[in-house]
Structure formats: C-alpha cells, structure tokens
Protein backbone atom coordinates (compact mmCIF):
# COMPACT_ATOMS: atom_id res chain seq x y z
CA UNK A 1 -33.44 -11.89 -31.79
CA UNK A 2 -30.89 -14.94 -32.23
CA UNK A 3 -28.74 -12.41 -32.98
CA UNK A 4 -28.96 -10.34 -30.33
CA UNK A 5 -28.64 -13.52 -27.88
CA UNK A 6 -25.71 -14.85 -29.03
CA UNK A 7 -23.60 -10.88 -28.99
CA UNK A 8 -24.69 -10.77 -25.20
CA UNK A 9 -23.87 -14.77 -25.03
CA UNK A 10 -20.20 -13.82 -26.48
CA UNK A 11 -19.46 -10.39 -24.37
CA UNK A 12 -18.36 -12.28 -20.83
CA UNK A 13 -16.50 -14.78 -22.83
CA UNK A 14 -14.60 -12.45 -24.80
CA UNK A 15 -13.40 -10.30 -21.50
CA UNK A 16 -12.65 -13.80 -19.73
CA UNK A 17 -10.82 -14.74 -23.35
CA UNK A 18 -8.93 -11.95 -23.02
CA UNK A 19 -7.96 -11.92 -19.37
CA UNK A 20 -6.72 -15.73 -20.10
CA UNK A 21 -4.30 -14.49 -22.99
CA UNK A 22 -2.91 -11.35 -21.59
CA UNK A 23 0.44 -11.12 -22.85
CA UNK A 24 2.70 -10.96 -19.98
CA UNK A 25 6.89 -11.29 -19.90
CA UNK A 26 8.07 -14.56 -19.93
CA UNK A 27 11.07 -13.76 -17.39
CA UNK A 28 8.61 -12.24 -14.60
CA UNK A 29 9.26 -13.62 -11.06
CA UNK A 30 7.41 -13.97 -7.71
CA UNK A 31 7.75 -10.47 -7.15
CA UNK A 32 4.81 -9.67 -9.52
CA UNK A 33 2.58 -11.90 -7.44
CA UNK A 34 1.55 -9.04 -4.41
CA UNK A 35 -0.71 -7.42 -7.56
CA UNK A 36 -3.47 -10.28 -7.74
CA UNK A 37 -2.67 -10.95 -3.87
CA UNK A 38 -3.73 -7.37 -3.06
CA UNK A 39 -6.93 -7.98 -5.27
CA UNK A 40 -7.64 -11.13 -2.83
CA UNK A 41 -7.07 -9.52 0.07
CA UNK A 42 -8.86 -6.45 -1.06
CA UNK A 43 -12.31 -9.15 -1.89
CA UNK A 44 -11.62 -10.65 1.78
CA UNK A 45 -12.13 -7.00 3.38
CA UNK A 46 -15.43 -6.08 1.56
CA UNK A 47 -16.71 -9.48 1.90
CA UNK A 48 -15.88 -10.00 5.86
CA UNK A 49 -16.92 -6.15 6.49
CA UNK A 50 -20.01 -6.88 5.07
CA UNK A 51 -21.27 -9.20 6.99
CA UNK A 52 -19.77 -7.76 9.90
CA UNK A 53 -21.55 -4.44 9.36
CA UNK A 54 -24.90 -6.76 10.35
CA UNK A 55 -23.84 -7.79 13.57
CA UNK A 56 -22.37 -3.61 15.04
CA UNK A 57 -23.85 -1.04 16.33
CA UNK A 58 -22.17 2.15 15.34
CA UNK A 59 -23.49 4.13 18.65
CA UNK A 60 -21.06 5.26 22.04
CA UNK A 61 -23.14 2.89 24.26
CA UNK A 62 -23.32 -0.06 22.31
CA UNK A 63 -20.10 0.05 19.49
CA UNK A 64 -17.68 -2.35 22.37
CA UNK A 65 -21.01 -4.40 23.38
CA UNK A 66 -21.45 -5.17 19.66
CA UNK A 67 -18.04 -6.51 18.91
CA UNK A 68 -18.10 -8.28 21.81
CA UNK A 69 -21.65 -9.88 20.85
CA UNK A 70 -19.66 -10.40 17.38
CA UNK A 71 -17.17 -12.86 19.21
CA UNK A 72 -18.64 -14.39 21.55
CA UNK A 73 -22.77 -14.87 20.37
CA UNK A 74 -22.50 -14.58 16.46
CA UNK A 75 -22.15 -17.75 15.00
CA UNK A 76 -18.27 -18.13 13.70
CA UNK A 77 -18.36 -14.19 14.32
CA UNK A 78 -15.03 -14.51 16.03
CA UNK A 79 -13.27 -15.80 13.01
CA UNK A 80 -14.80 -12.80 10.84
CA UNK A 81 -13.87 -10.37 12.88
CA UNK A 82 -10.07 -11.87 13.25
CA UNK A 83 -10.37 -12.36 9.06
CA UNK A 84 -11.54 -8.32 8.73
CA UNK A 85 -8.89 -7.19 11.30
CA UNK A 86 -5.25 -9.37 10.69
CA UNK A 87 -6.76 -9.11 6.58
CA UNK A 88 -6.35 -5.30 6.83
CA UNK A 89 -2.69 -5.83 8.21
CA UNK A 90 -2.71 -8.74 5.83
CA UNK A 91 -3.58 -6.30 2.80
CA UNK A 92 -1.05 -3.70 4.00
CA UNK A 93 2.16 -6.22 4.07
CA UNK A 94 0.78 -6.85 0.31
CA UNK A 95 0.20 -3.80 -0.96
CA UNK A 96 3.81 -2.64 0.92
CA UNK A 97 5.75 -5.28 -0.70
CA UNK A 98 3.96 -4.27 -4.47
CA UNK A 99 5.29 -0.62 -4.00
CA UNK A 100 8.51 -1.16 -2.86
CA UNK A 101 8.87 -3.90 -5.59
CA UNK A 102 7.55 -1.29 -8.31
CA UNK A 103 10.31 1.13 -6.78
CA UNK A 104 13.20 -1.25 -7.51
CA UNK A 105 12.20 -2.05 -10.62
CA UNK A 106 11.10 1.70 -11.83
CA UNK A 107 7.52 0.70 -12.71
CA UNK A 108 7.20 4.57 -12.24
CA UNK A 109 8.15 5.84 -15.28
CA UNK A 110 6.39 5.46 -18.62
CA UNK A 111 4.92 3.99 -20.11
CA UNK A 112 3.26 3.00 -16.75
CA UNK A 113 3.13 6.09 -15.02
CA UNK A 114 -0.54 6.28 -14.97
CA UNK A 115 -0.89 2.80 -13.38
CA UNK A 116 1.58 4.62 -10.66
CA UNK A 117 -0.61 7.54 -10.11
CA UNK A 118 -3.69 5.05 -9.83
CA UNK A 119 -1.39 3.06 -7.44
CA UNK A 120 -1.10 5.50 -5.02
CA UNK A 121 -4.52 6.80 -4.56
CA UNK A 122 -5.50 3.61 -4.02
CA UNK A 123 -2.85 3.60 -1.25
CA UNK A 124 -4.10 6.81 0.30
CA UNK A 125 -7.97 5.38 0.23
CA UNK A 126 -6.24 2.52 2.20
CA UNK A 127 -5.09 4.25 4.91
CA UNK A 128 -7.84 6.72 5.18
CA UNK A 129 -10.08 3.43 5.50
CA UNK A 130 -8.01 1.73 8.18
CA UNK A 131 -7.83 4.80 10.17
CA UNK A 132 -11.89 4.89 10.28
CA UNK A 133 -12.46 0.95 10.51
CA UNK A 134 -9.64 1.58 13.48
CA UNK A 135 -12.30 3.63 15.29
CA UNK A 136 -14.80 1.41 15.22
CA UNK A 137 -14.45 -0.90 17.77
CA UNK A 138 -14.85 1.99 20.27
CA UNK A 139 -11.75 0.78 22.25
CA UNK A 140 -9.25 3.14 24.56
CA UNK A 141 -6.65 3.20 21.43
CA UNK A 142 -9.61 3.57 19.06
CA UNK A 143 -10.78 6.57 20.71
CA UNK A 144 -7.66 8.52 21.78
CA UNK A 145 -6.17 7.84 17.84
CA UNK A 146 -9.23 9.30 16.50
CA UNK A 147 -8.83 12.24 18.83
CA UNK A 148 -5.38 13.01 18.25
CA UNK A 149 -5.11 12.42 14.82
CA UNK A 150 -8.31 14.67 13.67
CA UNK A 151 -6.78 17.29 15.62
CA UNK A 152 -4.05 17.93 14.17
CA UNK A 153 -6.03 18.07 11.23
CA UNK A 154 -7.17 21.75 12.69
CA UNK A 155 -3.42 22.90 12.16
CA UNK A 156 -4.36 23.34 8.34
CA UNK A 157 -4.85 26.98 8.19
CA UNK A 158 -8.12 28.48 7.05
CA UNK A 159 -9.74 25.24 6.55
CA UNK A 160 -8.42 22.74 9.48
CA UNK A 161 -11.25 23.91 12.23
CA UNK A 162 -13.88 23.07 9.84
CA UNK A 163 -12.39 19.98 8.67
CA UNK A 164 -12.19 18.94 11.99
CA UNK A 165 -15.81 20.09 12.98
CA UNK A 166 -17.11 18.35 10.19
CA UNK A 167 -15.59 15.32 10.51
CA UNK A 168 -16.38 15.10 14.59
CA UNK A 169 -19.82 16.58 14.03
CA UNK A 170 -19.80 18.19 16.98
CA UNK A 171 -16.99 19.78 19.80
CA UNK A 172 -15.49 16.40 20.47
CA UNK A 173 -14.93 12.66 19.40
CA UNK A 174 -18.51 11.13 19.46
CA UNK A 175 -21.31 9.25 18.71
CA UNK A 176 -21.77 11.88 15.10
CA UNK A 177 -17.65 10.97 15.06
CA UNK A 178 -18.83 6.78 15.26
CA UNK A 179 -21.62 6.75 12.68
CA UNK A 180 -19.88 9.06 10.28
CA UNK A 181 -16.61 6.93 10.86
CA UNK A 182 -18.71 3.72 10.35
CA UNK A 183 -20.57 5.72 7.47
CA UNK A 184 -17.26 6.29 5.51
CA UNK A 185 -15.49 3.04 6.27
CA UNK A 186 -18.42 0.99 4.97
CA UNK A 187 -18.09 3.34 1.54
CA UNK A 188 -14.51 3.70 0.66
CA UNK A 189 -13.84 -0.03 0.18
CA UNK A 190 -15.88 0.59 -2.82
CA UNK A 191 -14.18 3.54 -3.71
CA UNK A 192 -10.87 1.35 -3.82
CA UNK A 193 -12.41 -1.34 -5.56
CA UNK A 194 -13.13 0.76 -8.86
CA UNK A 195 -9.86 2.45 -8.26
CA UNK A 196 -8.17 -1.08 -8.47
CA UNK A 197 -9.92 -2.21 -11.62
CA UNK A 198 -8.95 1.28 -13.23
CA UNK A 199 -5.20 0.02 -12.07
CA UNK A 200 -5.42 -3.04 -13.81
CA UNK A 201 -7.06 -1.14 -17.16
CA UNK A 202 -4.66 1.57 -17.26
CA UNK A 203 -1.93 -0.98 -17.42
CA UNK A 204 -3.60 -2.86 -20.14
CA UNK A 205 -2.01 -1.22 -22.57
CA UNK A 206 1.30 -0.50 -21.99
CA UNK A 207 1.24 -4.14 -20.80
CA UNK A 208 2.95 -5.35 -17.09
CA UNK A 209 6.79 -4.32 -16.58
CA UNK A 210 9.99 -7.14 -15.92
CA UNK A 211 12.99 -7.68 -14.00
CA UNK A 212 15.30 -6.69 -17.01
CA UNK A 213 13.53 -3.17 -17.23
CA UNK A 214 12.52 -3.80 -21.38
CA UNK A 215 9.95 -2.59 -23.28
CA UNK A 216 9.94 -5.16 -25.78
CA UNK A 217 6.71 -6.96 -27.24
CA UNK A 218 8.69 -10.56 -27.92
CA UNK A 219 9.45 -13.48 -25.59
CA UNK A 220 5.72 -13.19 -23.95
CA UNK A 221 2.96 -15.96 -22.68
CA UNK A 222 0.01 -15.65 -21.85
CA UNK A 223 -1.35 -15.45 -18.57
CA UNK A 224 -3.25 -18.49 -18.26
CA UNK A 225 -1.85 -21.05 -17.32
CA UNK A 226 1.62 -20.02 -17.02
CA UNK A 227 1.63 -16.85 -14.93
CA UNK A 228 -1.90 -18.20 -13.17
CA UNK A 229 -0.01 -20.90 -11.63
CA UNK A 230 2.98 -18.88 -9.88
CA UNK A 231 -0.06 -16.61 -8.64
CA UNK A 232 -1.88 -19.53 -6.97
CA UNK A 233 1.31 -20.66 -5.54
CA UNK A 234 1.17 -17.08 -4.01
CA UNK A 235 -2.22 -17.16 -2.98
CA UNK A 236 -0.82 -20.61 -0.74
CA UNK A 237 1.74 -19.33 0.60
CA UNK A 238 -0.36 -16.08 1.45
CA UNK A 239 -2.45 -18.24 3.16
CA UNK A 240 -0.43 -19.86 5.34
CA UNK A 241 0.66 -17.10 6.28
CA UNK A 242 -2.41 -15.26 7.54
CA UNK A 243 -3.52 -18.75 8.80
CA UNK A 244 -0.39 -18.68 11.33
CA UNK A 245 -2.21 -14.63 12.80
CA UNK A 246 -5.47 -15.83 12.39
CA UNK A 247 -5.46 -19.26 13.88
CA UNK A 248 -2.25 -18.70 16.19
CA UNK A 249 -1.66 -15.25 17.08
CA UNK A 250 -4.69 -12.91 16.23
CA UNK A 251 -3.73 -10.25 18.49
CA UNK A 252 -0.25 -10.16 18.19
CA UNK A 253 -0.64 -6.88 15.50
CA UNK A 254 -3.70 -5.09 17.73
CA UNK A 255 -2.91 -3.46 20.79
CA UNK A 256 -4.07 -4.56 24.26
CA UNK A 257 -5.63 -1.45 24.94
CA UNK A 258 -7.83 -1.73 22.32
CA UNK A 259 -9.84 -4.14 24.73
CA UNK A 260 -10.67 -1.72 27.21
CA UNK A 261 -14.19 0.76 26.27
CA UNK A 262 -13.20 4.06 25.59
CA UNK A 263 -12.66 6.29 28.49
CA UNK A 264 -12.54 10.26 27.47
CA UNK A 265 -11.51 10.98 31.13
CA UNK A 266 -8.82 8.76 31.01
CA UNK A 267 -5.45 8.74 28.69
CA UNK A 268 -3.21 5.86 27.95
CA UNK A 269 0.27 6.35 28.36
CA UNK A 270 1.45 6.37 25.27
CA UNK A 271 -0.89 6.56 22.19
CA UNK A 272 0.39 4.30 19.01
CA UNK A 273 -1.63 3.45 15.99
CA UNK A 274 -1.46 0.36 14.02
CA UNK A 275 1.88 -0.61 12.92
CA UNK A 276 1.23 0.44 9.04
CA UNK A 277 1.03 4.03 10.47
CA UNK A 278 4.24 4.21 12.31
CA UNK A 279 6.62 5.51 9.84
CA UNK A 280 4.34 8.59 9.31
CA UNK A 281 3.11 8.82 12.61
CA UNK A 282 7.44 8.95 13.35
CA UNK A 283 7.33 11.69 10.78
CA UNK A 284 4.50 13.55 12.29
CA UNK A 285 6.15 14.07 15.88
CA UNK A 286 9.87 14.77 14.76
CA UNK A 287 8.79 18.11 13.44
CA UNK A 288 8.70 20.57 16.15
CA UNK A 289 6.15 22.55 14.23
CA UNK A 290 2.82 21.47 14.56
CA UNK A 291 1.40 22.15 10.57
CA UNK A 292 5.03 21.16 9.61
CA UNK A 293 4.21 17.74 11.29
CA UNK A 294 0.82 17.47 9.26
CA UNK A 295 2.34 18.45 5.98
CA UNK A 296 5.27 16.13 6.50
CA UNK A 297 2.88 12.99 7.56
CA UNK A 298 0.62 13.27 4.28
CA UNK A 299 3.77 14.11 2.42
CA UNK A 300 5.15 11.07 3.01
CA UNK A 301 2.34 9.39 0.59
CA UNK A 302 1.92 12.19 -1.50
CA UNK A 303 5.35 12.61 -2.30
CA UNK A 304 4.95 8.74 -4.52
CA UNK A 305 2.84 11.27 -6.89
CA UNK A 306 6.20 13.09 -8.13
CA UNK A 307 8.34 10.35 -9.29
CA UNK A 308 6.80 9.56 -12.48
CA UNK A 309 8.06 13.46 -13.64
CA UNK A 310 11.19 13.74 -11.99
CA UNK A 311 13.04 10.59 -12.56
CA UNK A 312 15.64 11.14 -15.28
CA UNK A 313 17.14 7.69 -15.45
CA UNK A 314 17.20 6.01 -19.06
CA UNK A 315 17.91 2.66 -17.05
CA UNK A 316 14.76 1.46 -15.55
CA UNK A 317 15.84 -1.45 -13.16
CA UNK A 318 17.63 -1.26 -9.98
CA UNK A 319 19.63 -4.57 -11.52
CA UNK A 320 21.05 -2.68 -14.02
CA UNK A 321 21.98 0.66 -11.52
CA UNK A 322 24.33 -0.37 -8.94
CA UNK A 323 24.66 3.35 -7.36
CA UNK A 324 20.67 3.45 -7.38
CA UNK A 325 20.71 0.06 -5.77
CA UNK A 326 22.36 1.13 -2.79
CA UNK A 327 20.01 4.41 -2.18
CA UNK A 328 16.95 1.69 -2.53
CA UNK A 329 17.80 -0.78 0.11
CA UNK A 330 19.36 2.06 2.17
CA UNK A 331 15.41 3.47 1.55
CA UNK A 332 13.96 0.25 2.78
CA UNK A 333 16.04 0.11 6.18
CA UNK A 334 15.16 3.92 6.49
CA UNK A 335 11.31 3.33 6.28
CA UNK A 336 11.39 0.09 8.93
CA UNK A 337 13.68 2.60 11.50
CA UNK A 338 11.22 4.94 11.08
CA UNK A 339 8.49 2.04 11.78
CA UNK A 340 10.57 1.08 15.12
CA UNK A 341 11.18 4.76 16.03
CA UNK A 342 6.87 5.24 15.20
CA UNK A 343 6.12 2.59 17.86
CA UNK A 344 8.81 4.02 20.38
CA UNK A 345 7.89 7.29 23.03
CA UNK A 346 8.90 10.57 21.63
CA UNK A 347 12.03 10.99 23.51
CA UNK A 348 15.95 10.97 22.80
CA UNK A 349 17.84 9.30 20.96
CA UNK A 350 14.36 7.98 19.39
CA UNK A 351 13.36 12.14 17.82
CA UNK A 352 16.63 11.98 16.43
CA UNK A 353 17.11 8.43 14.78
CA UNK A 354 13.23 9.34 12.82
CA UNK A 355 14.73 12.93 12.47
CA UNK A 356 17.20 11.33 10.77
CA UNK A 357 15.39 8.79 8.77
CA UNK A 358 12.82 11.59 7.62
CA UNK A 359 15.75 13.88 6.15
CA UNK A 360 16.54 10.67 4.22
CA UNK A 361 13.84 10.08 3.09
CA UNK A 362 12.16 13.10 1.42
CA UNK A 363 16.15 13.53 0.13
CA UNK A 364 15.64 10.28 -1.44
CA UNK A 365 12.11 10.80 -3.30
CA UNK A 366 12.67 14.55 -4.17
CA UNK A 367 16.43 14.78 -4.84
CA UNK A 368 18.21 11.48 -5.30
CA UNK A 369 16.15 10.01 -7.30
CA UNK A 370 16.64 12.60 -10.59
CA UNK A 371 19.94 13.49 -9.47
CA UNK A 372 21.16 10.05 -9.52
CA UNK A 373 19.51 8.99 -12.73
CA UNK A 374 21.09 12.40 -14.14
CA UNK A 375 24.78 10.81 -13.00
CA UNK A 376 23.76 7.61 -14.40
CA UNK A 377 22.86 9.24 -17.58
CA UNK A 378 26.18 10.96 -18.07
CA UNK A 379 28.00 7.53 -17.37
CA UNK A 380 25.84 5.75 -19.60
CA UNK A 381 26.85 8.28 -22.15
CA UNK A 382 30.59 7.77 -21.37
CA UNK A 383 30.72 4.24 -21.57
CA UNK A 384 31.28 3.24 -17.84
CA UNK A 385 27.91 2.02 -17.10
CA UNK A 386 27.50 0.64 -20.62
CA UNK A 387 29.80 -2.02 -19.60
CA UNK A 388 28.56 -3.02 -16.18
CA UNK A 389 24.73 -3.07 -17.96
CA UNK A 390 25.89 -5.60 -20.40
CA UNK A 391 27.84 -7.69 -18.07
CA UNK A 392 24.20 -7.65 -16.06
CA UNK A 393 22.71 -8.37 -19.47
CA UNK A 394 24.64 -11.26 -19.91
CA UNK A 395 24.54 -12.44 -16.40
CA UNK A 396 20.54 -12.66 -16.20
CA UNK A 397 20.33 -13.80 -19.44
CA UNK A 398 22.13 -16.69 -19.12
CA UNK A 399 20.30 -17.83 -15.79
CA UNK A 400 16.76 -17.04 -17.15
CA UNK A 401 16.99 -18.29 -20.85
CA UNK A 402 15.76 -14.68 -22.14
CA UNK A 403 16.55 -14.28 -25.28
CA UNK A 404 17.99 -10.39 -25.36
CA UNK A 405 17.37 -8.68 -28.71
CA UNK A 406 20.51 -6.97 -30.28
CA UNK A 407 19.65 -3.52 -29.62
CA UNK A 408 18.82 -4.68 -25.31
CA UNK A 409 21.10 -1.38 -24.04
CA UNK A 410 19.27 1.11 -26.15
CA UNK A 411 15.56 0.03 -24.78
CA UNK A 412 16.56 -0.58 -21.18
C-alpha cells in the first residue's frame, strides 16, 4: 500500500520535474514568448466565458438585455465581459505574431511539422469560435455577420443548403441560430484546449526550434529558470498591454453598431467583422464568383496545411536566406493591406489593391515558397550562398556567444 502511495505521490512531480528541465536553445529570443502567452490568453477566455455563460441568456428577446444586465447589475460583470471580449482580440495579436514568427524562422519543416499541422487547426478552431462568441451579444453587426457569412456557406455545392439549414435551424438567423451559436462557442474552447496541449506534446520530442535554424542537441538550458523568466517578462509586458484596451479603450476594437439590438428589417451600411477577419473577409469579396469567394476565404487558412510538404529549402531561417527574406516581409505588408482593404467598402481602387494582395499571396504559400528554396538550393550547391550563410554564421555568433559546431552549414 506504501508502495502504491508513494508511485501516485511521485507521478505530478515527475511531469512538473520534467516541464522545469525541458531542454530548450540557449540563443532563443523574445520571439518564442507568444507560445506560453497564447496558453495565458487561451486560460483567460475559458475562465472569463465561464462565468459569463451564468449571467446570458442565449434567447432573441433576452440575448442584448442579458449583456446589458452583465455590465451594468452583475457585480464587476463589466470588467469580465471587457476581459472575454479585448482577450479574444488579445489572443488573436498572440497567436498572429507566433505564426508569422514560425514562418520566418521555418518552424514548418521537420522535424516540427506535426507541431505545424497541430498549429493550424488550432487556428481554424479559433476563428470558428470568435465568429460564434461574435453572435452572441445579439447586436446589429452580430446579427447581419452571422447572416451573411452562413450564407455564403450555401454556395458549397451539394452540401452548402444543408450546412446552412443546419447550422440556422430553421429558414433564417434565429433564436435555434443563438442557442446553437451559444451551444458551440461554450464547447470549442475545449476543443482548442486539448488541441494546444497536443501542440506542446508533439513538439516534445523534436524539442523547440532557434533563430540560427540548427538542429543540434548542445548549447541547451533548461527551462526553468532561464527561459521562465524572459516568459514572465512577456506575460508583463502582455499585460500592460491589454490593461491600456481594457482599462482605457475597451471599445476601440468592437464596432459601434454592435450596441444597437438586432434589427432583421433593417441593414447597416456597410457590414465588417472583427478586425482578425478582414484579410479573408478582403479575400472573400475580390472574387467575382461567389463559391470562388468561399473557397478562397477558407483557403487562406487552409493553405498553412501545405507548407510542411512543399518547402524545398535546406536553409531553415529567414536570417540565413536573404532572397526568402524579402518575399516574407513583402508577405507581412501584403496580409495588413489586405486587413485595411477588409475594413474598407467594396469599391475601386479598394477590389483591386486586395485583388492584388490575394494574387500575392496564394503565389507566395503555393509557389514561392518551393520555388525559392529550389533556387536557394542550387546556390547553396554552387557556393554563392555558402558564403553569405557563413558570414551570417559568424555575424550572430559573435553577438550571441553561441558556440557554432564545425559542421554549422551542413545542419542549417
């Protein structure tokens, strides 16, 4: 029985042990922070929509009343409800900032393509969560986004009616469309929760990438205390912030019309979601075609799924590939024009800066990316990038006190 006691005594110690001593790169900067910070901000949205979830009334008559009861009669109800809504943009900016940092650095390829994969289902849970938690309320831009994005769900032949019939649960957006909505949203979080710890295991082994793009074992700490300090310097400056939109300016990434109820017999002028949907929502009304629009919006995401099997680069950091470099930043001004074009009317010049932008885009995922790493290859080969990668080499090395092993070129 003593036995027995002490094995269950030793289990929780043991995992805690060997979170504490996870061998992680020495050389790692701030960049690796937005992981844990999406974890935080991920434990802020279950906890805050929990309690939330006792105070609302997921029904057409009541759903505005109930918020409204949530600020203004609920004790400190108005600070969870500012918490649950600037967290979600909060958790976006986070999670953003984590994939674009993985693209740079080609945490993509393997050995950590199956973190990747992970990665971005937990992204599309994300937004499929936001867009029903969006609803909720049971404001004028609540209402008209849920009725114009599920309908354009019905474009999907064979199957897009009864997508959309099932998910409205009846002929139009309402109260079956609410509780379902409220339903799902309370769920997924959940979903996303077991999908995040399944991130973190599948990158156990392989262990957590680094700036120079190696794959060797040597010149690693352990987490705790040296990596668990830059992340609580993170978690500060996170905090601050989301202290400035919480405390300050609450509303200033909502829309206004989200405070009027929802009025099906009346239309706003011009129908935006929240501001981490605008560079699809730009991609969904530049295509003339109505299915082409659908398939292009959940392409956008879907198209992350692809690069772990066709990049062809042997160089994994965007340091070490100055062509590659270029594309990437040229990627990152692409995706905020499409943002700005997103929150714009669809009109001149507007269609044709995100037609733009959405040509460079899916040219970027689908062609650059193993085309360039193809070039990159051949120069490698010939000598002309070797140089410029050790000159790197030498450069980082020198301001980071890594200590490169011989063979650094041939594991890059």
């Amino acid at each position: 029985m003593s036995n027995k006691i002490r094995l269950i005594k030793k289990e929780p110690l043991s995992i805690i042990h060997g979170l504490m001593e996870y061998p992680t790169p020495v050389n790692i900067s701030y960049l690796w922070n937005f992981g844990s910070l999406s974890g935080i901000a991920l434990g802020i949205q279950i906890l805050t929509g929990i309690i939330l979830a006792m105070h609302y009334t997921p029904h057409v008559d009541y759903a505005f009343l109930s918020v409204e009861h949530i600020m203004r009669d609920v004790n400190y109800g108005w600070l969870l409800r500012y918490v649950h809504s600037n967290g979600a943009s909060m958790f976006f900016i986070v999670v953003y900032l984590h994939i674009f940092r993985g693209l740079y650095y080609g945490s993509y390829g393997a050995p950590r393509s199956g973190a990747w994969l992970v990665g971005v289902c937990i992204y599309l849970a994300m937004m499929a969560t936001a867009f029903l938690g969006y609803v909720l309320p049971w404001g004028q831009m609540s209402f008209w986004g849920a009725t114009v994005i599920t309908n354009i769900l019905g474009a999907l032949p064979i199957v897009g009616d009864h997508i959309v019939l099932l998910l409205w649960g009846g002929f139009s957006v309402d109260n079956a469309t609410l509780n379902r909505f409220f339903s799902l949203h309370y769920l997924v979080p959940f979903i996303i929760a077991a999908l995040a710890m399944s991130h973190v295991i599948v990158l156990h082994d392989p262990k957590s990438g680094n700036p120079l793009g190696l794959s060797s074992q040597v010149d690693r700490v352990s987490f705790h205390p040296y990596h668990t300090v830059k992340d609580l310097f993170g978690v500060l400056l996170f905090m601050a912030v989301f202290s400035y939109f919480l405390f300050f300016n609450p509303n200033m990434l909502g829309h206004s019309d989200n405070y009027i109820p929802a009025n099906p017999m009346v239309t706003p002028p011009h129908i935006v979601p929240e501001w981490y949907y605008l560079p699809m929502y730009a991609v969904l009304r530049v295509i003339p075609n109505k299915l082409g629009g659908v398939v292009g919006m959940f392409g956008f995401i879907l198209v992350l799924l692809i690069l772990p099997f066709t990049n062809t680069s042997q160089i994994r950091s965007s340091s070490f590939r100055p062509l590659h470099k270029h594309l990437y930043w040229l990627l990152v001004v692409d995706c905020l024009l499409l943002g700005w074009v997103g929150g714009n009317s669809p009109e001149a010049p507007y269609t044709w800066i995100g037609l733009a932008g959405t040509v460079y885009y899916f040219t970027y995922m689908i062609v650059l990316i193993p085309l360039v790493g193809s070039i990159e290859n051949v120069l490698l080969r010939s000598g002309v990038v070797k140089e410029a990668v050790a000159s790197e080499s030498e450069s980082v090395k020198s301001n980071t006190y890594v200590k490169l092993p011989s063979n650094s070129l041939s594991v890059i």
